[in-house]
PDB file of N, CA and C in Angstrom:
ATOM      1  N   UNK A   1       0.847  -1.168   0.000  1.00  0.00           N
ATOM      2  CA  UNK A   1       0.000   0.000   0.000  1.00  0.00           C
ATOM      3  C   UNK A   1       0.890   1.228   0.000  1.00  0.00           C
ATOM      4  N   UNK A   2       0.502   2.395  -0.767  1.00  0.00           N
ATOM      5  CA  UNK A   2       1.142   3.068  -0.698  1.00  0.00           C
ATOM      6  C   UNK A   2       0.902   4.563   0.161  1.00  0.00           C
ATOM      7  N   UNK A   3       1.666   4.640   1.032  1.00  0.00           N
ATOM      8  CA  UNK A   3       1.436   6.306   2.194  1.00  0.00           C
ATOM      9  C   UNK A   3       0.405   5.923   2.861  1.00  0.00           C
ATOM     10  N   UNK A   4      -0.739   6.675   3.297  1.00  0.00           N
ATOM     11  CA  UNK A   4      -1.611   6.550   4.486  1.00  0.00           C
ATOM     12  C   UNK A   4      -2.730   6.279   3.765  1.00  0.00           C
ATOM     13  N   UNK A   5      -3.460   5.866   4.411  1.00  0.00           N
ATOM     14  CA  UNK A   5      -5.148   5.879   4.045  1.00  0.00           C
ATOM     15  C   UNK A   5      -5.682   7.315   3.737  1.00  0.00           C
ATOM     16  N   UNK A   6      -6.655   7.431   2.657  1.00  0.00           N
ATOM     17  CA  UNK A   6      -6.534   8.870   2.189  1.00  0.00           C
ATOM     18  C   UNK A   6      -8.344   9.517   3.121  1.00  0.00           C
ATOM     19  N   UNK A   7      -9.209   8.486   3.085  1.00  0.00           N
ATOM     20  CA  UNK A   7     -10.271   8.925   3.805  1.00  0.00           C
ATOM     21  C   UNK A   7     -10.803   7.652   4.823  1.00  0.00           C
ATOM     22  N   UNK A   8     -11.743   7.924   5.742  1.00  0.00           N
ATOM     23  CA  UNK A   8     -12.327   7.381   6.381  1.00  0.00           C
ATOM     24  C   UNK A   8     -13.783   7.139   5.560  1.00  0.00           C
ATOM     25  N   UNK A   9     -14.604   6.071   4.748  1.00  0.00           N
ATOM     26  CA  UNK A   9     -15.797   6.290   4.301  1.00  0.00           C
ATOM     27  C   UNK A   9     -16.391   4.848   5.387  1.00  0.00           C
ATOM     28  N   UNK A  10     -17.663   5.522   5.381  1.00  0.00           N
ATOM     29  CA  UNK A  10     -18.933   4.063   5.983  1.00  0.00           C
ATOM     30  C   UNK A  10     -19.830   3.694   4.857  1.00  0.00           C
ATOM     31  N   UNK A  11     -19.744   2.469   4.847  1.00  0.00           N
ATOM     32  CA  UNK A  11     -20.287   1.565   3.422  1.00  0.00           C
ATOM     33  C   UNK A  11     -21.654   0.835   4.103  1.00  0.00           C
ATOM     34  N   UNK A  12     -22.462   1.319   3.675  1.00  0.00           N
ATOM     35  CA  UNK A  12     -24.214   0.684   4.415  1.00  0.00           C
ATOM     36  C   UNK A  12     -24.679  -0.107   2.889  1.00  0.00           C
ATOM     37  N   UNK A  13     -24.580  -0.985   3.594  1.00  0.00           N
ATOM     38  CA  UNK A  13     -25.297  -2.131   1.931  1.00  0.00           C
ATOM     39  C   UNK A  13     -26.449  -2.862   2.708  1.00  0.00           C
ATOM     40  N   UNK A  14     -27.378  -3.441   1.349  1.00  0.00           N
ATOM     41  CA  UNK A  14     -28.670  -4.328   2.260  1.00  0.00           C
ATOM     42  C   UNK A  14     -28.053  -5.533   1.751  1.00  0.00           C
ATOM     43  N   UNK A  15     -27.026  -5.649   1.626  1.00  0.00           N
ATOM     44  CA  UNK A  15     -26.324  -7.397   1.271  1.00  0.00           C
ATOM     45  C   UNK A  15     -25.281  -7.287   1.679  1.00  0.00           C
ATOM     46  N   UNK A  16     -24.641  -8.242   2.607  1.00  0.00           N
ATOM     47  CA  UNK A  16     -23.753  -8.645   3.431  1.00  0.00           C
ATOM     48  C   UNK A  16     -22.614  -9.412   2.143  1.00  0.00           C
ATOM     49  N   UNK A  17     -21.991  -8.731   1.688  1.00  0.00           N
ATOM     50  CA  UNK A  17     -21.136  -8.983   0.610  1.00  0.00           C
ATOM     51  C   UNK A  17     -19.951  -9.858   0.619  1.00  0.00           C
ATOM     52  N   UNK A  18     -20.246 -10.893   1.419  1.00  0.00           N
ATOM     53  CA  UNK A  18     -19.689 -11.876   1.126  1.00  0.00           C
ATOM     54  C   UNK A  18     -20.137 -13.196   1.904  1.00  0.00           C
ATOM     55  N   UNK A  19     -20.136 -14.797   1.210  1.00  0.00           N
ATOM     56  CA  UNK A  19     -19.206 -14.421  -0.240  1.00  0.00           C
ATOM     57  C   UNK A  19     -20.617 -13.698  -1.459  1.00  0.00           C
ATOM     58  N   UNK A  20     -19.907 -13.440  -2.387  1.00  0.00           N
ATOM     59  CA  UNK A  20     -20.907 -12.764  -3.658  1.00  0.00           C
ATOM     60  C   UNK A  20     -20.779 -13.912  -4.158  1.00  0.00           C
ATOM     61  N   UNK A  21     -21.945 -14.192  -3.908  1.00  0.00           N
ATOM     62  CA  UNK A  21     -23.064 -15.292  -5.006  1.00  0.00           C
ATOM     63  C   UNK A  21     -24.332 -14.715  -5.718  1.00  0.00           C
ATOM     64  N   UNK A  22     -24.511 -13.442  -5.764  1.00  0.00           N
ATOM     65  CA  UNK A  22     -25.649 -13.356  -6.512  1.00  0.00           C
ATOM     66  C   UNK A  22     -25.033 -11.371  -6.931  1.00  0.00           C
ATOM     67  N   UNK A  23     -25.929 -11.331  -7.252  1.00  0.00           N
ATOM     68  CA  UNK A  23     -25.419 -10.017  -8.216  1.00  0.00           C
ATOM     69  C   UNK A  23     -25.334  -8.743  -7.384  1.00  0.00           C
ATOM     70  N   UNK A  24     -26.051  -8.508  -6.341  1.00  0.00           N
ATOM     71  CA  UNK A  24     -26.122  -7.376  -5.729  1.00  0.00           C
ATOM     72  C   UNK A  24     -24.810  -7.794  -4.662  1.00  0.00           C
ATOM     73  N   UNK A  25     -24.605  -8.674  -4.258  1.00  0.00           N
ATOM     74  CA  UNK A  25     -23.277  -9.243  -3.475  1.00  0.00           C
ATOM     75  C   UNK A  25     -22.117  -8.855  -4.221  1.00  0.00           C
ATOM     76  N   UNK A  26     -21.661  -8.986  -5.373  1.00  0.00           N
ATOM     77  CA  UNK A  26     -21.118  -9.075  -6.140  1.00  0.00           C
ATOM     78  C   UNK A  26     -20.729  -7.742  -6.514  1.00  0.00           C
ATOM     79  N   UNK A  27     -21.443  -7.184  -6.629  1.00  0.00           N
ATOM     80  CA  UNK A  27     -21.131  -5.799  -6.745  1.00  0.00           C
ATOM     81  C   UNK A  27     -20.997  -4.936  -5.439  1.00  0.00           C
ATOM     82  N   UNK A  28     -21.862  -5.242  -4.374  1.00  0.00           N
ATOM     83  CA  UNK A  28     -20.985  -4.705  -2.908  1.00  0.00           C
ATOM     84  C   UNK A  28     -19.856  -5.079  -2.571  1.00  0.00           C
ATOM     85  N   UNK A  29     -19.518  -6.334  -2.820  1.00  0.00           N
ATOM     86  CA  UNK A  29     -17.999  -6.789  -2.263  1.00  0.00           C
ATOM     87  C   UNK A  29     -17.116  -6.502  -3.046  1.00  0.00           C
ATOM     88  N   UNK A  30     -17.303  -6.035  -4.903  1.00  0.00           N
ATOM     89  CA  UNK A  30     -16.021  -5.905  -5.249  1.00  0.00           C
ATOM     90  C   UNK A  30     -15.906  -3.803  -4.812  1.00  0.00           C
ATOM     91  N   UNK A  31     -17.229  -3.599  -4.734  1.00  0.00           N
ATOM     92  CA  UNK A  31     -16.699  -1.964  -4.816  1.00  0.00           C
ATOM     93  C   UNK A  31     -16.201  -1.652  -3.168  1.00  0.00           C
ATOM     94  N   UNK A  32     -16.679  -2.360  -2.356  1.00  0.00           N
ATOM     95  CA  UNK A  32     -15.700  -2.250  -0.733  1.00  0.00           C
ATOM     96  C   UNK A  32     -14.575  -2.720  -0.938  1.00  0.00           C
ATOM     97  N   UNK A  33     -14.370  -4.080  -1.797  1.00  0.00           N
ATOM     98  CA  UNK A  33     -12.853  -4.302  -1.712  1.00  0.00           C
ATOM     99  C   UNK A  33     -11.940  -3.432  -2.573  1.00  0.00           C
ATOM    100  N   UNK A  34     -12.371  -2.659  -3.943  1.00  0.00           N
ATOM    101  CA  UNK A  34     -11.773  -1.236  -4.517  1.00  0.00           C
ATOM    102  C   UNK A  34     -12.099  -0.070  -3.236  1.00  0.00           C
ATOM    103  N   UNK A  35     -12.793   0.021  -2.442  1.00  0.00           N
ATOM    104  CA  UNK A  35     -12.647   1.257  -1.546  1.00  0.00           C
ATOM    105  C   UNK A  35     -11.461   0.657  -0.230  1.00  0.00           C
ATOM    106  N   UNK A  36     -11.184  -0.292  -0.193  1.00  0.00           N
ATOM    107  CA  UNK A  36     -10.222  -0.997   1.207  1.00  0.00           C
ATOM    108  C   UNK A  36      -9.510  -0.908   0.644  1.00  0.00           C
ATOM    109  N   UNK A  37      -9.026  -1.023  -0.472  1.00  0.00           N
ATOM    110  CA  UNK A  37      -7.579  -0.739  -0.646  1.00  0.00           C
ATOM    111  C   UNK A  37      -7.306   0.301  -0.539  1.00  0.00           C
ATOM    112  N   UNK A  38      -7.568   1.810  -0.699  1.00  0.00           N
ATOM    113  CA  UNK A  38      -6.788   3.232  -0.837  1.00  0.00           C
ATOM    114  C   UNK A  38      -7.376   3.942   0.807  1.00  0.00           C
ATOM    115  N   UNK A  39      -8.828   3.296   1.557  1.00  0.00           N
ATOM    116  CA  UNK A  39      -9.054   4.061   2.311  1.00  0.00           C
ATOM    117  C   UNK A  39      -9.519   2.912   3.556  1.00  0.00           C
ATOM    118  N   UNK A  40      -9.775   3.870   5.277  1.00  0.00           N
ATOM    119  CA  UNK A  40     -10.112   3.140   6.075  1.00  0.00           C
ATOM    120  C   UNK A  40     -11.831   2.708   6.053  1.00  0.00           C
ATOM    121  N   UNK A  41     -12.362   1.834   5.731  1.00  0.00           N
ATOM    122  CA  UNK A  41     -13.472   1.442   5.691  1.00  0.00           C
ATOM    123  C   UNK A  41     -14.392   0.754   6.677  1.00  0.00           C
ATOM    124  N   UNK A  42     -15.471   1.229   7.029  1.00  0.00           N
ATOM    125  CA  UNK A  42     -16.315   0.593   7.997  1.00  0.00           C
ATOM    126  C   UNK A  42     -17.571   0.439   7.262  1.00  0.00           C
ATOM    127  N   UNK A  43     -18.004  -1.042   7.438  1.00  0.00           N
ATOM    128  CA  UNK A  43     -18.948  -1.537   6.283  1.00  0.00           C
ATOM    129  C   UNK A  43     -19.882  -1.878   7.054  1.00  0.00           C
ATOM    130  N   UNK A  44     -21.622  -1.931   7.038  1.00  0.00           N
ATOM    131  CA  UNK A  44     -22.603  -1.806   7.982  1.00  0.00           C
ATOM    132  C   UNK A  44     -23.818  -2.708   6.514  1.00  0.00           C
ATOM    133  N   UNK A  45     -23.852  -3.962   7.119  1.00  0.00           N
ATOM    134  CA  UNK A  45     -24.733  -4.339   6.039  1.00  0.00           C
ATOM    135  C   UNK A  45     -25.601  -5.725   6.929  1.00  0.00           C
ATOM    136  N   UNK A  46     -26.468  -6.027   6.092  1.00  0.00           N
ATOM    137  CA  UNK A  46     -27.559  -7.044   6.317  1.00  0.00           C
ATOM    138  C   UNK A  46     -27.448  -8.159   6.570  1.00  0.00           C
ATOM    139  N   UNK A  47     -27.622  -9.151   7.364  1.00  0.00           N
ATOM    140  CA  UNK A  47     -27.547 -10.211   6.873  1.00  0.00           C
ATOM    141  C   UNK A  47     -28.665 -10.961   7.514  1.00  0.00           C
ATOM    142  N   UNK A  48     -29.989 -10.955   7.181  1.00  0.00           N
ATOM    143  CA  UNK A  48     -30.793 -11.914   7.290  1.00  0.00           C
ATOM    144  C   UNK A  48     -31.000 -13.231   7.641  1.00  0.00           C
ATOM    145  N   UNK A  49     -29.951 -13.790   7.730  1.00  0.00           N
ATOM    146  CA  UNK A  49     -30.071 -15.254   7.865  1.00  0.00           C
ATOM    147  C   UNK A  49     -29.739 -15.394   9.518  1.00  0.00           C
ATOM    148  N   UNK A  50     -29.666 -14.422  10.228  1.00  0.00           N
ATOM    149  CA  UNK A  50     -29.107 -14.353  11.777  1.00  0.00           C
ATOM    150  C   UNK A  50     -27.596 -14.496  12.290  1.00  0.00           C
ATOM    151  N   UNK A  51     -26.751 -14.653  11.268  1.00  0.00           N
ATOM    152  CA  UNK A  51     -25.170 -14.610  11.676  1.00  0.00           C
ATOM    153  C   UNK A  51     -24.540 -13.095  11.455  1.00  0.00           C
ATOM    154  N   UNK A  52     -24.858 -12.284  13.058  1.00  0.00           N
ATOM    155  CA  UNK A  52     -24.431 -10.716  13.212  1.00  0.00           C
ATOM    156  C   UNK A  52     -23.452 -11.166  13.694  1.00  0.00           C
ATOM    157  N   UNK A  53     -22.082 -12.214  13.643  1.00  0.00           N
ATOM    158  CA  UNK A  53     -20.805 -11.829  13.869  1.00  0.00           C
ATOM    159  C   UNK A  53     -20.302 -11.040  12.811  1.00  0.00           C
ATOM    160  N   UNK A  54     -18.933 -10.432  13.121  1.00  0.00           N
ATOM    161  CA  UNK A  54     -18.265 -10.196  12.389  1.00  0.00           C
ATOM    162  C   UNK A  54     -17.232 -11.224  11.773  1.00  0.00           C
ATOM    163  N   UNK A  55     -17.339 -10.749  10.000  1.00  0.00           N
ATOM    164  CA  UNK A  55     -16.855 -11.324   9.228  1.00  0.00           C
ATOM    165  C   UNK A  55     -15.369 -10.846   8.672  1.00  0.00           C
ATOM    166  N   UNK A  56     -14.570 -11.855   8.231  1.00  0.00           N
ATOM    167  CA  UNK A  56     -13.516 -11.071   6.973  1.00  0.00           C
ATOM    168  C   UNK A  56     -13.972 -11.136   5.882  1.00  0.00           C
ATOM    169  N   UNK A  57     -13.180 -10.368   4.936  1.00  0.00           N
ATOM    170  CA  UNK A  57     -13.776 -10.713   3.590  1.00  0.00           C
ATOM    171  C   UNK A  57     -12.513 -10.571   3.075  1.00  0.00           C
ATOM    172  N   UNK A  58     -12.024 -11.071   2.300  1.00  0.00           N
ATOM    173  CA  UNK A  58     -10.795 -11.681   1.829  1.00  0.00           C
ATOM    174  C   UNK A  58     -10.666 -10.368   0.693  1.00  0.00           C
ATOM    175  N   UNK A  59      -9.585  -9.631   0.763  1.00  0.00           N
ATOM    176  CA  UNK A  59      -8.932  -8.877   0.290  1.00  0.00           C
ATOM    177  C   UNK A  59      -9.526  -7.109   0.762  1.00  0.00           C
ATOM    178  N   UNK A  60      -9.666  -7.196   1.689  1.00  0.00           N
ATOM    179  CA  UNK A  60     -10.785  -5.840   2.530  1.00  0.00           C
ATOM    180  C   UNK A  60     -10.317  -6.033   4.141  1.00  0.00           C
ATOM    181  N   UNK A  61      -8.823  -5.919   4.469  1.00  0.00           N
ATOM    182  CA  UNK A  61      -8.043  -5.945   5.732  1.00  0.00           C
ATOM    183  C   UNK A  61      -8.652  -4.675   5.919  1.00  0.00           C
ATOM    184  N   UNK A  62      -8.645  -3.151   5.374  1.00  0.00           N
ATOM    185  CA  UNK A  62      -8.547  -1.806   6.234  1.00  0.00           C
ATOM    186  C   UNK A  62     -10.090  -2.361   6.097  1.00  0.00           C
ATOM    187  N   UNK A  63     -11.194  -2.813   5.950  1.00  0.00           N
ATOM    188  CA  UNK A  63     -12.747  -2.758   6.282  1.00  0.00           C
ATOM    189  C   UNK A  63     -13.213  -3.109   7.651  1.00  0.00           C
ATOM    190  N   UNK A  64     -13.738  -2.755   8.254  1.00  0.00           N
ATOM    191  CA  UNK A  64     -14.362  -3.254   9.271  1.00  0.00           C
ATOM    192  C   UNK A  64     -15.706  -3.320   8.920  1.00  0.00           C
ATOM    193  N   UNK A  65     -15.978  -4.947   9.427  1.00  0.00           N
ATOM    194  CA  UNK A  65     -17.480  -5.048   8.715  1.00  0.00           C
ATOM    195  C   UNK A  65     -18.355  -5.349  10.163  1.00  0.00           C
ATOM    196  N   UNK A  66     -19.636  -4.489   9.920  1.00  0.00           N
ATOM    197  CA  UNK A  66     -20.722  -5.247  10.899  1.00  0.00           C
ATOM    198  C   UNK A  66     -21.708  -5.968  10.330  1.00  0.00           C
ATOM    199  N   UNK A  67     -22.303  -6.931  10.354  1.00  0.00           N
ATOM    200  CA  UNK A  67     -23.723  -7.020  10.030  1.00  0.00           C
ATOM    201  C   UNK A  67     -25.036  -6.955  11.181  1.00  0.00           C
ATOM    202  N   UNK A  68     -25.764  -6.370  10.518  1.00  0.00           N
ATOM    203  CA  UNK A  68     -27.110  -6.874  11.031  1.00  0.00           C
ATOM    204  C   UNK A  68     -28.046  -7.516  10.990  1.00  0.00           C
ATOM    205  N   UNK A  69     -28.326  -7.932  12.114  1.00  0.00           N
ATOM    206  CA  UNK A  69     -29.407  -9.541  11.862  1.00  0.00           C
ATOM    207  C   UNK A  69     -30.765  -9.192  11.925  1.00  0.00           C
ATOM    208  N   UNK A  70     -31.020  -8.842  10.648  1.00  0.00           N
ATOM    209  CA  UNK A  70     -32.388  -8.132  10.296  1.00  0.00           C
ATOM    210  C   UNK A  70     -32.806  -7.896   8.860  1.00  0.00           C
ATOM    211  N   UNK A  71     -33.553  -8.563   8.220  1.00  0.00           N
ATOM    212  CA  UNK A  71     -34.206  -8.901   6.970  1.00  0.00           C
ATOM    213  C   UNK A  71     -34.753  -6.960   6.280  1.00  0.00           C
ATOM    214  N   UNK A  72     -33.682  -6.449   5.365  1.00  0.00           N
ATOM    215  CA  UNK A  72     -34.744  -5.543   5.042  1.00  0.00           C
ATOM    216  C   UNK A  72     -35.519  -5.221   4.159  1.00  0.00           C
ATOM    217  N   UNK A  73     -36.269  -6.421   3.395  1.00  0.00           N
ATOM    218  CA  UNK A  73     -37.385  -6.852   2.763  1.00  0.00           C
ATOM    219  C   UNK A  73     -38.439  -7.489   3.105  1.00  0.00           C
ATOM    220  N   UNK A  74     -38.355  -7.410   4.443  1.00  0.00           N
ATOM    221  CA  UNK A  74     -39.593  -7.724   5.709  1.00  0.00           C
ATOM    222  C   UNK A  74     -41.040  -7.592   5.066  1.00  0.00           C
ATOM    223  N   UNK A  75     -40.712  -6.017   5.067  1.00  0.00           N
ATOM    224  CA  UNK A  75     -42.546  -6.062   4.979  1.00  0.00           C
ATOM    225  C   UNK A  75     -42.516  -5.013   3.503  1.00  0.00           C
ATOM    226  N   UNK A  76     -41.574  -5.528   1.972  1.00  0.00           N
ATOM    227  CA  UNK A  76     -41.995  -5.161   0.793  1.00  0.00           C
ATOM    228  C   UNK A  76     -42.920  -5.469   0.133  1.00  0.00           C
ATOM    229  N   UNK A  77     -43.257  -7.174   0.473  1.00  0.00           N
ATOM    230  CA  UNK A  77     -44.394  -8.177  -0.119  1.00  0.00           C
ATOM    231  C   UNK A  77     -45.864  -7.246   0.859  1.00  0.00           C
ATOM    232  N   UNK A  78     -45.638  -6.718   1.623  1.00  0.00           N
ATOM    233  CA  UNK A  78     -46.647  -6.538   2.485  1.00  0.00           C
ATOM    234  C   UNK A  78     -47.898  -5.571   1.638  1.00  0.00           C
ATOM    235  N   UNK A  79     -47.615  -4.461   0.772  1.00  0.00           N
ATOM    236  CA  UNK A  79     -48.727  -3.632   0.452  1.00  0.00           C
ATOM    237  C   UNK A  79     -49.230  -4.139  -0.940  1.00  0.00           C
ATOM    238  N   UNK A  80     -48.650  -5.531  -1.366  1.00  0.00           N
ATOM    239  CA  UNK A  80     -48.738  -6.430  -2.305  1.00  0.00           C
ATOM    240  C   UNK A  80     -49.914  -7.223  -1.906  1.00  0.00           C
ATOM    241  N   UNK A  81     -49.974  -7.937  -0.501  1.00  0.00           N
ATOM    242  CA  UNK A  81     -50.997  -8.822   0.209  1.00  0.00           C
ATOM    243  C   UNK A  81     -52.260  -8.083   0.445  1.00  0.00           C
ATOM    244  N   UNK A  82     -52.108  -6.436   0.622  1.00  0.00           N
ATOM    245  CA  UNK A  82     -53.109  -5.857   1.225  1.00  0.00           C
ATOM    246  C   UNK A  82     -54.327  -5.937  -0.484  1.00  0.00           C
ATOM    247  N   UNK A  83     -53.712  -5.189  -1.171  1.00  0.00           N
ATOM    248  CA  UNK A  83     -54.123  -5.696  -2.390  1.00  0.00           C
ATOM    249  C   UNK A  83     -55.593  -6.958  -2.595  1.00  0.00           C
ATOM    250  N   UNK A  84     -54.987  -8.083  -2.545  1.00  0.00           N
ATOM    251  CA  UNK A  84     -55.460  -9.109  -2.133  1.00  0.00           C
ATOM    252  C   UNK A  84     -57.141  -9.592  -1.072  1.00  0.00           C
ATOM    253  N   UNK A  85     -56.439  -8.766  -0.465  1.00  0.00           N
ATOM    254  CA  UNK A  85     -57.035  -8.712   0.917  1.00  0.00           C
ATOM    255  C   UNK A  85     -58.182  -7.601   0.318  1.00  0.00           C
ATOM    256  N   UNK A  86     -58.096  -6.861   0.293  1.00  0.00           N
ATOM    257  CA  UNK A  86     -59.203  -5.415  -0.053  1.00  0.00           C
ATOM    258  C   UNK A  86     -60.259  -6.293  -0.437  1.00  0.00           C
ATOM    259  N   UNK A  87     -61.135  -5.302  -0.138  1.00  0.00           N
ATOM    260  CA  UNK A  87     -62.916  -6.178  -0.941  1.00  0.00           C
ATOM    261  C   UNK A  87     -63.092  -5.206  -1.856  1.00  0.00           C
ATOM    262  N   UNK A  88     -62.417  -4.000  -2.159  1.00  0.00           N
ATOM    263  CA  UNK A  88     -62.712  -3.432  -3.573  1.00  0.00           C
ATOM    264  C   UNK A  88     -61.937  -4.309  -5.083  1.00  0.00           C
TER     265      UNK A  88
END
């Protein structure tokens, strides 16, 4: 690496980017791992399935990642059902 880290940025994704298996993964994990290399990174993302440890992600040492164990497509299907539901 070359000289110091040039900024501090916080990276909020609704996909826990790694590993990238699907397309929105894929594109969070490679643009945090292009922002970990030149700067200090703290990454704040989703992960639905209930594993809020912290992760590495292989080539993203300056990242610090959190996740959160919390679905945030909860309630998108929801004004879809109401629909449904209506008697008009």
């Amino acid at each position: 690496m070359r000289g110091e880290l040039s900024m501090r940025v916080l990276f909020l994704s609704t996909w826990f980017p790694y590993p990238p298996d699907n397309g929105s993964k894929i594109r969070a994990h490679y643009l945090l791992r292009a922002l970990a290399q030149r700067h200090e990174v703290t990454a704040v993302a989703f992960c639905p399935d209930g594993d809020s440890r912290l992760k590495a992600v292989p080539g993203c040492e300056n990242a610090r990642l959190h996740a959160v164990s919390a679905d945030p497509f909860r309630y998108v299907a929801l004004p879809q059902w109401r629909k449904f539901l209506s008697p008009v």
